[in-house]
N, C-alpha and C. Protein backbone atom coordinates (compact mmCIF):
# COMPACT_ATOMS: atom_id res chain seq x y z
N UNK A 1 -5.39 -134.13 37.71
CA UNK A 1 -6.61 -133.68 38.35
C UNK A 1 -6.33 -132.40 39.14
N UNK A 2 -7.10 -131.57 38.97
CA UNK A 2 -7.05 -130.21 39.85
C UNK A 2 -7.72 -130.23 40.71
N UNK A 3 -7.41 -129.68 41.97
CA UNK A 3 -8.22 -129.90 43.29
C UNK A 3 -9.01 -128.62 42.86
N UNK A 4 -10.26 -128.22 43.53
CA UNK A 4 -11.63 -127.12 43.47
C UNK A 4 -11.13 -126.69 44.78
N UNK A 5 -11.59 -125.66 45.07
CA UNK A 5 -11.75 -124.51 46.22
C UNK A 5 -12.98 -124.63 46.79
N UNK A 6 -12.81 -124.96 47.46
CA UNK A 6 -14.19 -124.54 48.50
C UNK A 6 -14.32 -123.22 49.35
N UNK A 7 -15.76 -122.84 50.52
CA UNK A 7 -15.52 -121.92 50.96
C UNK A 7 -15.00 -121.54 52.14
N UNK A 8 -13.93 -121.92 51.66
CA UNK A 8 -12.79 -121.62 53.02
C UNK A 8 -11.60 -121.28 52.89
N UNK A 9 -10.79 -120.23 53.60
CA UNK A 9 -9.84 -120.00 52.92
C UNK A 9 -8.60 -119.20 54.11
N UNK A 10 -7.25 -119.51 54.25
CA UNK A 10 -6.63 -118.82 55.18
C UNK A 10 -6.13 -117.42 54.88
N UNK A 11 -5.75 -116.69 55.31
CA UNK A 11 -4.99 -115.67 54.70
C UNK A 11 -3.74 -115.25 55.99
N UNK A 12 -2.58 -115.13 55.13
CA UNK A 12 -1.51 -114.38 56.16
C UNK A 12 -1.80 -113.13 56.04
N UNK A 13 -1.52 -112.06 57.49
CA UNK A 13 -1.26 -110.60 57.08
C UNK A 13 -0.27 -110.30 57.87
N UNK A 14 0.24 -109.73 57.25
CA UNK A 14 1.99 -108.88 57.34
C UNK A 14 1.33 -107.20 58.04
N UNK A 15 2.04 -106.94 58.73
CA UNK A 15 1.67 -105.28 59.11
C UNK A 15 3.23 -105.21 59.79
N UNK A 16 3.08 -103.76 60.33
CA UNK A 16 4.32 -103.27 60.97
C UNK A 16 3.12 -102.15 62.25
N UNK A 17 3.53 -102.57 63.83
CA UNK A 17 3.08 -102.00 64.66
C UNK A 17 3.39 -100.53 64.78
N UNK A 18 2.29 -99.30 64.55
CA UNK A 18 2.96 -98.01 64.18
C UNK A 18 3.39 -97.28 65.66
N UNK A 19 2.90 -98.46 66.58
CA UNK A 19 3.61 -97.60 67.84
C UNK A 19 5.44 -98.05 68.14
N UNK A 20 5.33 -99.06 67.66
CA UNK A 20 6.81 -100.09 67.76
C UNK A 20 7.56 -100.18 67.08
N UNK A 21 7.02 -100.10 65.75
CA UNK A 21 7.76 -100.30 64.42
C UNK A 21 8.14 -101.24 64.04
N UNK A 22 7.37 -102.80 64.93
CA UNK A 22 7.43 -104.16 65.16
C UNK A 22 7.13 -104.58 64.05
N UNK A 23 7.47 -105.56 63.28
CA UNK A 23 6.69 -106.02 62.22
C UNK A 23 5.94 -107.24 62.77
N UNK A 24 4.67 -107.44 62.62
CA UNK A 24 3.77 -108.18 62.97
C UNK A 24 3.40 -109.28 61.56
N UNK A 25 3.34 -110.61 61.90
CA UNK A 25 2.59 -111.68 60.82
C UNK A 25 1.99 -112.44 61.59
N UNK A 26 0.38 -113.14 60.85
CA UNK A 26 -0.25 -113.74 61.64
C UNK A 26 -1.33 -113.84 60.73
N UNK A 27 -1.69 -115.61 60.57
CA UNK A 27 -2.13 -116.27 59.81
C UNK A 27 -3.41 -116.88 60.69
N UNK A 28 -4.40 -116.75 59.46
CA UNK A 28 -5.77 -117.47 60.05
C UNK A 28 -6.62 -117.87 59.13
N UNK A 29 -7.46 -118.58 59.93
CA UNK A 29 -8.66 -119.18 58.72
C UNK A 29 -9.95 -118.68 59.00
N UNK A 30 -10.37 -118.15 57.85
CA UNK A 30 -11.53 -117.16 58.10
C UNK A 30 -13.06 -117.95 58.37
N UNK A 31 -13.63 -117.29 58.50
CA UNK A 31 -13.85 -115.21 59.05
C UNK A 31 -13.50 -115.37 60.15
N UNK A 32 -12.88 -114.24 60.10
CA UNK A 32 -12.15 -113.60 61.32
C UNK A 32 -12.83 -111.90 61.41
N UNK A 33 -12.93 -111.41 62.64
CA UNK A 33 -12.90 -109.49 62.85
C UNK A 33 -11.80 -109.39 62.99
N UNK A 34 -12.08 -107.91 62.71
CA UNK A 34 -10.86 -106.84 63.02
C UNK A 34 -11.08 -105.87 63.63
N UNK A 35 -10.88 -105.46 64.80
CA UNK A 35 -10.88 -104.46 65.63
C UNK A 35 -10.12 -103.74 66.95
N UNK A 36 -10.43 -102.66 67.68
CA UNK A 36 -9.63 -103.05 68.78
C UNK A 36 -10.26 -103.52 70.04
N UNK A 37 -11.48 -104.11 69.90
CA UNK A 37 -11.78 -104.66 70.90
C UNK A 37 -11.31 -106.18 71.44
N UNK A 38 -11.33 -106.62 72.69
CA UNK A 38 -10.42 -107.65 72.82
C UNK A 38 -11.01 -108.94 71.92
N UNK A 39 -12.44 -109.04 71.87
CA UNK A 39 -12.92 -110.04 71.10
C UNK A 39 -12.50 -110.48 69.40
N UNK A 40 -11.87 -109.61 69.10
CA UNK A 40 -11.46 -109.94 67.85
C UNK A 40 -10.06 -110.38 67.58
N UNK A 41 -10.37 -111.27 66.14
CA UNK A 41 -9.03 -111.87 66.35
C UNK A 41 -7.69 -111.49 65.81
N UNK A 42 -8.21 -110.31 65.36
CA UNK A 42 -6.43 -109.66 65.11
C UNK A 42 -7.16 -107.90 66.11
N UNK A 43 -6.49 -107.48 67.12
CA UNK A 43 -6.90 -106.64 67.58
C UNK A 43 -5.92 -105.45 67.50
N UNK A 44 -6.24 -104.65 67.06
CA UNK A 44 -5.44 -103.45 66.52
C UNK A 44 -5.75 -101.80 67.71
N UNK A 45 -4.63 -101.87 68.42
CA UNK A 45 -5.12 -100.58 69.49
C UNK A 45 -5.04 -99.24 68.64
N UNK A 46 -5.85 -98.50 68.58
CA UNK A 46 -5.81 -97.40 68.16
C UNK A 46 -6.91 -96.53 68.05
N UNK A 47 -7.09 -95.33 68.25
CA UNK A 47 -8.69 -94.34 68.80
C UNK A 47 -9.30 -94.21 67.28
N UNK A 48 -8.71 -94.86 66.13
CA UNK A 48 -9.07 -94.36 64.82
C UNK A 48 -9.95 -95.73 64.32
N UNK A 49 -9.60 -96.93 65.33
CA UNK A 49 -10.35 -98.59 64.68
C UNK A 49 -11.82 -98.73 65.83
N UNK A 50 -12.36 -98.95 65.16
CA UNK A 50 -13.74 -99.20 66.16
C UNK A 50 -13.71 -100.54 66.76
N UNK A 51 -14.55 -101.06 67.84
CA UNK A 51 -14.48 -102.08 68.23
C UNK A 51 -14.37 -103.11 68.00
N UNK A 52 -15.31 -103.21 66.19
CA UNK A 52 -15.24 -103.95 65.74
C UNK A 52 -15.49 -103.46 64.46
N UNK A 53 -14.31 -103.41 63.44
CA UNK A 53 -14.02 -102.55 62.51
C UNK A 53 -14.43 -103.23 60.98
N UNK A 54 -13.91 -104.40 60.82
CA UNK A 54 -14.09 -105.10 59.37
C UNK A 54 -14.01 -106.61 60.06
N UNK A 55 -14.41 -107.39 58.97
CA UNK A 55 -14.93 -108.59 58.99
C UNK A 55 -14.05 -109.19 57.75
N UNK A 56 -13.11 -110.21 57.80
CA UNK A 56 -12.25 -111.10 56.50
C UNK A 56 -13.13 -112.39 56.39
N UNK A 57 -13.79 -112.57 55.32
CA UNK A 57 -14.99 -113.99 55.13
C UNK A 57 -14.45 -114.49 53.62
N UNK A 58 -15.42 -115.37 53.52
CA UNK A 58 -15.40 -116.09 52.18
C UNK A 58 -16.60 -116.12 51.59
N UNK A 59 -16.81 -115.06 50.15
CA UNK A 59 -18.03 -115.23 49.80
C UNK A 59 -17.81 -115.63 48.33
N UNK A 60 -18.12 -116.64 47.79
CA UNK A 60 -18.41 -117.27 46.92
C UNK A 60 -17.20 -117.51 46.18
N UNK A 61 -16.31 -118.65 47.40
CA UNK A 61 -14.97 -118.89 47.25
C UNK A 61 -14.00 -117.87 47.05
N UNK A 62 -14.48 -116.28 47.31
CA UNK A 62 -13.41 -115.46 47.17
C UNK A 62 -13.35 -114.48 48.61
N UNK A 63 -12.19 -114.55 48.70
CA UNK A 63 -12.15 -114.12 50.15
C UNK A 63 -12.42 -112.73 50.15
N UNK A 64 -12.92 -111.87 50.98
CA UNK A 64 -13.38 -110.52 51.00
C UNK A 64 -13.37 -110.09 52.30
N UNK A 65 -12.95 -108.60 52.53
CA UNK A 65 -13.02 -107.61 53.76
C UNK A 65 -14.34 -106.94 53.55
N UNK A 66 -15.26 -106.74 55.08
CA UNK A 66 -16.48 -106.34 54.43
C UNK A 66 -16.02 -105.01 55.47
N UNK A 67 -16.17 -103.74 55.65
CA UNK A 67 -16.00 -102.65 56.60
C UNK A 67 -17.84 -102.96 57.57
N UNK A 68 -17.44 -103.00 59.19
CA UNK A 68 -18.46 -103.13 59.68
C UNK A 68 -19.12 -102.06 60.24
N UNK A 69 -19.22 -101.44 59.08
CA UNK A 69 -19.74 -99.83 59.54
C UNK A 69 -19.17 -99.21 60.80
N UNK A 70 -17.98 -98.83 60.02
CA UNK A 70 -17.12 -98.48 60.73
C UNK A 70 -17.06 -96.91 61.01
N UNK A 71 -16.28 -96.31 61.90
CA UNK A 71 -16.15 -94.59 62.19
C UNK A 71 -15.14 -94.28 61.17
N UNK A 72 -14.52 -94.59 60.69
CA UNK A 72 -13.47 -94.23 59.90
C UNK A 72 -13.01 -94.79 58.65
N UNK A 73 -13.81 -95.95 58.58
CA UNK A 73 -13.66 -96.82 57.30
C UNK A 73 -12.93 -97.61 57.05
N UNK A 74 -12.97 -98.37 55.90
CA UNK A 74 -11.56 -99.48 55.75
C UNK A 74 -11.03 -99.25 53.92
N UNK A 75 -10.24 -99.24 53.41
CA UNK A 75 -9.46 -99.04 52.45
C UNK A 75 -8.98 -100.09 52.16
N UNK A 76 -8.73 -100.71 50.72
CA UNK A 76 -7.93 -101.33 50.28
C UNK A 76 -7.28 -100.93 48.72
N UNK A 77 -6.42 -101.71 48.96
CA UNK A 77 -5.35 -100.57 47.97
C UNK A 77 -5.44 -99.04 47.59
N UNK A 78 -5.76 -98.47 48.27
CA UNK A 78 -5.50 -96.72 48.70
C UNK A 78 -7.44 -96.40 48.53
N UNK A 79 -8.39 -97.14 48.18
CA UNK A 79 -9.48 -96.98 47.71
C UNK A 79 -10.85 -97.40 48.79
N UNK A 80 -11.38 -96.41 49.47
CA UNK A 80 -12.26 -96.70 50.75
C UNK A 80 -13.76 -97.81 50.10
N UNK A 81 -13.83 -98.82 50.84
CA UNK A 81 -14.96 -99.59 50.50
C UNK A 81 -15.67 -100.02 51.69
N UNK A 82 -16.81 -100.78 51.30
CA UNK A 82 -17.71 -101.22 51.78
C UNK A 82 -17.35 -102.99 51.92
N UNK A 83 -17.25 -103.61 50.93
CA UNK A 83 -16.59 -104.84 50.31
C UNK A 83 -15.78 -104.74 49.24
N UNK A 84 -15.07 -105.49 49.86
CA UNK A 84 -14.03 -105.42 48.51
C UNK A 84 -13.17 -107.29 48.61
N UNK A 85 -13.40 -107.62 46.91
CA UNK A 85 -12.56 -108.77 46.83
C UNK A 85 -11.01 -108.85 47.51
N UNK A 86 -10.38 -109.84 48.23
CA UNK A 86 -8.67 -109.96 48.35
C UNK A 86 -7.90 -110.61 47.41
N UNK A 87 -6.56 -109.90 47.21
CA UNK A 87 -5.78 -111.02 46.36
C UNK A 87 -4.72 -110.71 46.87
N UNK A 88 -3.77 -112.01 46.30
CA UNK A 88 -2.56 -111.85 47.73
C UNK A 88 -1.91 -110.37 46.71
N UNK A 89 -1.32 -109.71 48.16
CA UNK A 89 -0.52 -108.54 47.95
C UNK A 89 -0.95 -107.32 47.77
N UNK A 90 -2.56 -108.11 48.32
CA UNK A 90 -3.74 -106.32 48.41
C UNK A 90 -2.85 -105.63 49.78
N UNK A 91 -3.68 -104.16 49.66
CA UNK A 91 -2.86 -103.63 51.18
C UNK A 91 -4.56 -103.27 52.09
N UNK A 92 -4.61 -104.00 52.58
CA UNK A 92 -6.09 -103.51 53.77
C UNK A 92 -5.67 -102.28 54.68
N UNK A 93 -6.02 -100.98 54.58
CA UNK A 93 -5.91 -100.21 55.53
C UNK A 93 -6.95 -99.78 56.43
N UNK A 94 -6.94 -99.55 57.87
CA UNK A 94 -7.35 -99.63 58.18
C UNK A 94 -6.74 -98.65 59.85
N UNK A 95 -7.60 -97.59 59.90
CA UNK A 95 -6.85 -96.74 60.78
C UNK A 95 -5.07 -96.39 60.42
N UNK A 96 -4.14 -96.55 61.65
CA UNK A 96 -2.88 -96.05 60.97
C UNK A 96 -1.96 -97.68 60.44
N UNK A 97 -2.74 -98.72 60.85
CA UNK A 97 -2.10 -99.88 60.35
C UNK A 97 -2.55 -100.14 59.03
N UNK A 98 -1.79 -100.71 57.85
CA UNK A 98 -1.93 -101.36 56.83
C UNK A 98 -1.41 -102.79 56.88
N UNK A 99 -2.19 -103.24 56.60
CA UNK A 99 -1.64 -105.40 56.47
C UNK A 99 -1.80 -105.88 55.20
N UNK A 100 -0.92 -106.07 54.56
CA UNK A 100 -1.05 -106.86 53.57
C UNK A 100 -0.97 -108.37 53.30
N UNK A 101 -2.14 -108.60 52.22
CA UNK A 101 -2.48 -110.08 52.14
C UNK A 101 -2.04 -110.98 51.70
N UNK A 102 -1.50 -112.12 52.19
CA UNK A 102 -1.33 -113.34 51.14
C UNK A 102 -2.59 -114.12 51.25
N UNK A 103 -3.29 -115.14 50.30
CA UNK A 103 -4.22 -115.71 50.12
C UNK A 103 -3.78 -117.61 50.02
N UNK A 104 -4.13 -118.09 51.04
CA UNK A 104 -4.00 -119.83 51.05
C UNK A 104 -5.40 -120.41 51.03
N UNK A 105 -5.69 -120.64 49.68
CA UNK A 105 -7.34 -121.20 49.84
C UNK A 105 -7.21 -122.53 50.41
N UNK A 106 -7.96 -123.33 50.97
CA UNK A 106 -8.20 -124.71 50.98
C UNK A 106 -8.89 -125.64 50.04
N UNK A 107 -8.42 -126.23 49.98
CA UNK A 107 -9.05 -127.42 48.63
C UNK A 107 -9.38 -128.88 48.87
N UNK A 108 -10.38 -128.75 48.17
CA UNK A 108 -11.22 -130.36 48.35
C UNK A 108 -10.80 -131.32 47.99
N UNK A 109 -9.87 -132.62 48.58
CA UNK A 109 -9.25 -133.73 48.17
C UNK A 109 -10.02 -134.85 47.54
């Protein structure tokens, strides 16, 4: 029996801090924002990310970055979007940080 996907789904992202050169990981279950305001849950300091920059959701069991009309935009794999599907080992850019994705869906027992 194969377990189904529902709409929910975690994702790890990997980045490296471009002021530190820290490598950063940090796993969540979506939707989650992205911005540098403190309310969001991966918060990225930098004059190039808006307050609240992109949005990581689940739309129709496939996980997706939506850009929240942003000043500068959001990119994934070198290519600026609006929405765009994830799969693990996309690269989300986004100002001078890039995070790349792994994908852990959850499944219905």
């Amino acid at each position: 029996m194969t377990p189904e996907t529902n709409d929910a789904a975690s994702l790890r992202l990997l980045w490296e801090d471009p002021s530190t050169g820290e490598p950063v990981e940090q796993m969540h279950v979506l939707p989650i924002t992205i911005g540098r305001g403190n309310s969001n849950a991966i918060v990225l300091n930098s004059n190039r990310i808006s307050r609240e920059h992109a949005r990581l959701e689940v739309e129709n069991g496939q996980p997706i970055v939506r850009d929240l009309a942003s000043t500068n935009g959001t990119s994934v794999n070198g290519q600026r979007v609006t929405l765009s599907p994830l799969n693990d080992g996309d690269l989300i850019q986004i100002g001078p940080f890039s995070l790349t994705v792994d994908v852990f869906p959850f499944y219905d027992l």
